[in-house]
Protein backbone atom coordinates (compact mmCIF):
# COMPACT_ATOMS: atom_id res chain seq x y z
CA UNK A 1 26.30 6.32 -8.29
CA UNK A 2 23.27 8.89 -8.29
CA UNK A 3 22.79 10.30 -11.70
CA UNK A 4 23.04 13.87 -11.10
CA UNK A 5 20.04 16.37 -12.27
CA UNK A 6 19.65 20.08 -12.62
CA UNK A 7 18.19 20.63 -8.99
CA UNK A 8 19.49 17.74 -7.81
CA UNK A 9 20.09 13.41 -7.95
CA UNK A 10 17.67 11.50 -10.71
CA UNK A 11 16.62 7.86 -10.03
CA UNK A 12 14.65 5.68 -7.81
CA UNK A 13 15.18 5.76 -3.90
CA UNK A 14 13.53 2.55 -2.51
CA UNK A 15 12.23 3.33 1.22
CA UNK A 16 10.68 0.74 3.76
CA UNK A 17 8.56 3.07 5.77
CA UNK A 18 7.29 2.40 9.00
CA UNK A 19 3.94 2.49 10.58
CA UNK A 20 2.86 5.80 11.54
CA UNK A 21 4.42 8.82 9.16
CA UNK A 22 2.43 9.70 5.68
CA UNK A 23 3.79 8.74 2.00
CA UNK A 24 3.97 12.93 1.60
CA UNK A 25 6.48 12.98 5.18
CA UNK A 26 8.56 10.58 3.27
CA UNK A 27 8.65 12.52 -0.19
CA UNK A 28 9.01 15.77 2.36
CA UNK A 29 11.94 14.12 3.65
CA UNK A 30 13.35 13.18 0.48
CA UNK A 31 13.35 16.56 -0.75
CA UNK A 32 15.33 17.50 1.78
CA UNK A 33 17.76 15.13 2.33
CA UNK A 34 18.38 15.01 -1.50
CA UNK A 35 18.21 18.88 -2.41
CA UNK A 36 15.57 17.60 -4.78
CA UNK A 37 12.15 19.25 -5.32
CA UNK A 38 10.89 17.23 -8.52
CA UNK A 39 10.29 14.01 -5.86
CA UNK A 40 6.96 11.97 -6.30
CA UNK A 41 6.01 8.06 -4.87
CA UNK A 42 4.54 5.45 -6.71
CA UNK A 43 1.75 4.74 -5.11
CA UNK A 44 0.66 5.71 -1.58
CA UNK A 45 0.73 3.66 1.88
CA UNK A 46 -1.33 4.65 4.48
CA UNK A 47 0.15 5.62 7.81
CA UNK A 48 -0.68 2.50 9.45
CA UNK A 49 0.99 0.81 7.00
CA UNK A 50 4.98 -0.41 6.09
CA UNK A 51 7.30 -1.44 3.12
CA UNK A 52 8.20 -0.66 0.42
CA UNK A 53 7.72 2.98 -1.32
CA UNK A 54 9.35 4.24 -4.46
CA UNK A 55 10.71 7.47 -4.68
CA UNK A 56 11.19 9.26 -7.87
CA UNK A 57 13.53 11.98 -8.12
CA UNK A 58 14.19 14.35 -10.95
CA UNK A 59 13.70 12.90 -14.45
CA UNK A 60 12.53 9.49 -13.11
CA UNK A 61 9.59 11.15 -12.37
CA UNK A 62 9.02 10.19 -16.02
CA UNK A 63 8.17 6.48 -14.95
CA UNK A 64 6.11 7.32 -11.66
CA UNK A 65 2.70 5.75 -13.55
CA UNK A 66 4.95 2.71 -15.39
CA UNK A 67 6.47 1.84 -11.68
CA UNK A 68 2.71 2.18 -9.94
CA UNK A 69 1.24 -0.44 -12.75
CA UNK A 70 3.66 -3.16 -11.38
CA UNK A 71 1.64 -5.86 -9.41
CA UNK A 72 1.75 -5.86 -5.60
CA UNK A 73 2.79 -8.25 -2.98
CA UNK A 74 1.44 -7.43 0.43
CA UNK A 75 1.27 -9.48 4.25
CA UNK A 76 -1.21 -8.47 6.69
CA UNK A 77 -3.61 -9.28 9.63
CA UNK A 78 -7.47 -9.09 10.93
CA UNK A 79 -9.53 -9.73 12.63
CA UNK A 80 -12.72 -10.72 12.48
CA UNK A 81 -16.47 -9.79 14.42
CA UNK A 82 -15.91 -5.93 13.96
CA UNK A 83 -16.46 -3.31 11.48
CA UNK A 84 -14.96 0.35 11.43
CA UNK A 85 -15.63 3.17 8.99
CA UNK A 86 -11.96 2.90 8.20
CA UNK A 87 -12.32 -0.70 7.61
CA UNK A 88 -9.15 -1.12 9.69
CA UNK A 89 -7.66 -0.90 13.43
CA UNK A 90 -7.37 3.59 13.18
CA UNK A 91 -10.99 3.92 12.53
CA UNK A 92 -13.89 4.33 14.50
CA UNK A 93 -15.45 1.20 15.91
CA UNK A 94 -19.29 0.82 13.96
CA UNK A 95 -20.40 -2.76 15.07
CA UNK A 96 -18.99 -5.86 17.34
CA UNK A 97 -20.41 -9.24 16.13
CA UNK A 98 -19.89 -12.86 17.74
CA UNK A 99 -17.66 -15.19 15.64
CA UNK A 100 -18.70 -18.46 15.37
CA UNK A 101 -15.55 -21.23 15.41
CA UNK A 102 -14.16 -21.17 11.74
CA UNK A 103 -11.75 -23.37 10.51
CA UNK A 104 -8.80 -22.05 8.52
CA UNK A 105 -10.13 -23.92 5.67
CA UNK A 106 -13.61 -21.73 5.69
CA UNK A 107 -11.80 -18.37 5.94
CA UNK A 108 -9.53 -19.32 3.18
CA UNK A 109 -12.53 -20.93 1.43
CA UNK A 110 -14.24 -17.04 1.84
CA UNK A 111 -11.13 -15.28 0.61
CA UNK A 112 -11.14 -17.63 -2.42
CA UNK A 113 -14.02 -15.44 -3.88
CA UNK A 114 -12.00 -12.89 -4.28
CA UNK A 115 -9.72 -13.62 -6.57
CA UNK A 116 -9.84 -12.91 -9.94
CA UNK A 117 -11.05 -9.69 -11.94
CA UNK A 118 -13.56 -8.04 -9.27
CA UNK A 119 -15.15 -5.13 -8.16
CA UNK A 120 -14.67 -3.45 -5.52
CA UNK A 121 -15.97 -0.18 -3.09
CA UNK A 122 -13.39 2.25 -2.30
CA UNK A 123 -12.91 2.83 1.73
CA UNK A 124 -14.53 5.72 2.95
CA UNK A 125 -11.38 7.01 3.94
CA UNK A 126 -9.41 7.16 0.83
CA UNK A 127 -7.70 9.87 -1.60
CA UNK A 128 -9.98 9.14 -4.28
CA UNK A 129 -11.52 12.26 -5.46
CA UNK A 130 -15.19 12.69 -5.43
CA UNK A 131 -16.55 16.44 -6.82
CA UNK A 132 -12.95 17.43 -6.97
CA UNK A 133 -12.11 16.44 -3.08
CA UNK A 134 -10.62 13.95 -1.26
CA UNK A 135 -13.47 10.79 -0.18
CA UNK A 136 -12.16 11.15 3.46
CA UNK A 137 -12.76 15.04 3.55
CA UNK A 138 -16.38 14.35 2.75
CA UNK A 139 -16.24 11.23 5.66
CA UNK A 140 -14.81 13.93 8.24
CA UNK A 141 -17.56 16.63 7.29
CA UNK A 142 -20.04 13.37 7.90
CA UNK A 143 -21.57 14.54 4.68
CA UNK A 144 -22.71 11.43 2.78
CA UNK A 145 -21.44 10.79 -1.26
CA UNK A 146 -21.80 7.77 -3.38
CA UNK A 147 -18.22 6.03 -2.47
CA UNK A 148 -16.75 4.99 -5.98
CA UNK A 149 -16.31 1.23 -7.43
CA UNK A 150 -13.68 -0.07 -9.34
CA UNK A 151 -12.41 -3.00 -11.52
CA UNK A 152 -9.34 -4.72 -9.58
CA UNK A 153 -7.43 -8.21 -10.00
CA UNK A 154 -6.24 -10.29 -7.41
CA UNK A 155 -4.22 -12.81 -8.51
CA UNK A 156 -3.16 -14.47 -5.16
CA UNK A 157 -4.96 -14.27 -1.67
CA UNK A 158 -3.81 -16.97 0.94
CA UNK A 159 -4.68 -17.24 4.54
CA UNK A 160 -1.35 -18.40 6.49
CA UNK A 161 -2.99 -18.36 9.75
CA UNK A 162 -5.79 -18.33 11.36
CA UNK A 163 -7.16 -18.82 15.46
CA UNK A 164 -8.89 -16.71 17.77
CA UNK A 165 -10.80 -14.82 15.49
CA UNK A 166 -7.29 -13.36 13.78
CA UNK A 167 -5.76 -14.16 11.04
CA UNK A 168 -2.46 -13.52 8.69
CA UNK A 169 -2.73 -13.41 4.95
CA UNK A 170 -0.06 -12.59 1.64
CA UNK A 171 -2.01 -10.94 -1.54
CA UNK A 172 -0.82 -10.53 -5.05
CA UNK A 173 -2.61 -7.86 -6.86
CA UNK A 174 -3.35 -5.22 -9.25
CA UNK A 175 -2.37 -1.41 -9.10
CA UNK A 176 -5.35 -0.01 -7.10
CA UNK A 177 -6.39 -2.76 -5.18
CA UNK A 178 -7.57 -2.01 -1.45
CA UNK A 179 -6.25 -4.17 1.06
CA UNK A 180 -8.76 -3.01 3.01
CA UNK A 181 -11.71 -3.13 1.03
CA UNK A 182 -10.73 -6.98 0.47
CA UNK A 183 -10.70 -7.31 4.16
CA UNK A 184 -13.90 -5.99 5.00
CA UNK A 185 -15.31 -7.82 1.97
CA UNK A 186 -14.42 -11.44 3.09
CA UNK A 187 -15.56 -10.38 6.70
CA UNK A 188 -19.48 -9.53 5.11
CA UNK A 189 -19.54 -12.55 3.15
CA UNK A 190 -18.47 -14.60 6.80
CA UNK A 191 -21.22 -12.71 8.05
CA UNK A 192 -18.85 -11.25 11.25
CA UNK A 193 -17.32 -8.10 9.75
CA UNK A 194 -14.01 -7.39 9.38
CA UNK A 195 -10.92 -5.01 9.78
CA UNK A 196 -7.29 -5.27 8.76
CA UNK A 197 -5.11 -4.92 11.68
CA UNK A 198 -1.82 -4.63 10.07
CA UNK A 199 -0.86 -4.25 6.70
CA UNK A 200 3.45 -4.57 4.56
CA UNK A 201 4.16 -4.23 1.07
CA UNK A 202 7.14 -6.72 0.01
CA UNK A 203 7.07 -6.22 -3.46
CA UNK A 204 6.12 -3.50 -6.43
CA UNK A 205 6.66 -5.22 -10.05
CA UNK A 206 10.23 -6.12 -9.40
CA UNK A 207 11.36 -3.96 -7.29
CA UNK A 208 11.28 -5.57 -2.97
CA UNK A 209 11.31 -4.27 0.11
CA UNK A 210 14.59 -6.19 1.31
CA UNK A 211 16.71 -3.56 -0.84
CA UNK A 212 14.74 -0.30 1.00
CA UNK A 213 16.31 2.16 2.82
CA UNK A 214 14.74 2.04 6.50
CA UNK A 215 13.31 5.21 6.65
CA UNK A 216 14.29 6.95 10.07
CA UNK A 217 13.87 10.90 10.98
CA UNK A 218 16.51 10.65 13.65
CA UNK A 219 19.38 10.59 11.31
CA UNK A 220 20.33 10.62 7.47
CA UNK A 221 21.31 7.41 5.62
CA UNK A 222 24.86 7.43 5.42
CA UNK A 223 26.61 6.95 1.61
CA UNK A 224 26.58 3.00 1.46
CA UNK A 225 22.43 3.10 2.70
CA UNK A 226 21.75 5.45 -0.24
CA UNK A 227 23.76 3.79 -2.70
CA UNK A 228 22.41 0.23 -1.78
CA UNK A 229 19.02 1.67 -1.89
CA UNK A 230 18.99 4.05 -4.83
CA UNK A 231 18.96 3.44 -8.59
CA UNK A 232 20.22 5.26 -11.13
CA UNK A 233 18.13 6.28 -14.29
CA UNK A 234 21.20 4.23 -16.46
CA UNK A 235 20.27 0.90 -14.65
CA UNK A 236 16.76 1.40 -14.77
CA UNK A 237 16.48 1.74 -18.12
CA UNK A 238 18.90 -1.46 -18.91
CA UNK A 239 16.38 -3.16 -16.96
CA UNK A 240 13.56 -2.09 -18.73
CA UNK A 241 16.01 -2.61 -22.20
CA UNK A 242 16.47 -6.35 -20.61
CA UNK A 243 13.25 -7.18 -19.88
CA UNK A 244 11.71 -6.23 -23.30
């Protein structure tokens, strides 16, 4: 049952959003469909992405940072011998480089360097703010800025396929990783380049996909898809009581 609020229901609304619409369309949507304005997402998928987001609506907006700290579990794809200035599929095509035949075992072997605590370089085209804007909004303008760095942790990076220059891989990391940037990163040090072709979230802290909401436009969820998908601010803090 949706705990009700002065504008409207209070929880968490767990959405699996497809490829294609913005985290903002969903949290536009949300308002909407939930009478709602005090709606935010803990942490942001790009459009070409899926899986899980987390809505929170009215007072659960309280937890929005304490539900984006959770580790996340991702799946995606790449492919190697190209380079973009998105450093995936969207972007615009900057190099094409021959691959030499790799095994699966020296792909995984280059991934392996990147786990840990590392550093990384933010995409160009990112919402980071740089002099109070946006990083992509400087890309667009082609006017050049130092893009930033930042301390992430990867706990898990496995290659699950691998032929033709393409591969599949599952990640475990740290709030503020770029799945990206980790791509692109493992394609420099394999001396081919590299962009990410596809890219799911499964899993934030304990929260998973595989009790989302699929996010549609063409209809609402009906009763039972909200109720399966939302929770309450009452069970999430009995959680959070449990698991302390």
């Amino acid at each position: 049952m949706m705990t009700p609020g002065p504008s409207g229901p209070s929880g968490l609304f767990l959405v699996d959003k497809p490829a294609g619409p913005t985290s903002h369309d969903v949290v536009l949507w949300a308002r909407r469909h939930f009478s709602q304005k005090q709606i935010g997402h803990c942490g942001t998928l790009d459009p070409m992405a899926t899986g899980l987001l987390i809505l929170v609506l009215g007072a659960a907006t309280r937890w929005q940072s304490e539900i984006a700290d959770g580790d996340k579990t991702y799946r995606g794809r790449f492919k190697l011998g190209v380079t973009s200035d998105t450093d995936d599929s969207t972007g615009k095509t900057l190099e094409i480089h021959p691959v030499p035949p790799l095994s699966l075992t020296e792909v995984q072997s280059a991934m392996a360097a990147f786990v840990g605590t590392i550093e990384q370089t933010v995409p160009l085209y990112a919402a980071v703010k740089v002099k109070g804007r946006p990083l992509y909004e400087w890309a667009r303008k082609g006017i050049p800025v130092i893009q930033p760095r930042r301390i992430v942790t990867v706990h898990r990076f496995h290659l699950s396929d691998y032929r033709d220059s393409e591969g599949e891989f599952s990640v475990v990391c740290s709030k503020g990783t770029y799945i990206r940037s980790l791509v692109r990163d493992v394609g420099n040090k394999l001396g081919t380049g590299a962009v990410m072709t596809a890219l799911r979230r499964e899993r934030i802290g304990r929260y998973d996909v595989s009790g989302a909401y699929p996010w549609r436009t063409d209809k609402p969820p009906s009763p039972e898809e909200t109720a399966k998908s939302f929770i309450p601010n009452e069970a999430y803090l009995e959680v959070q009581a449990r698991a302390t």
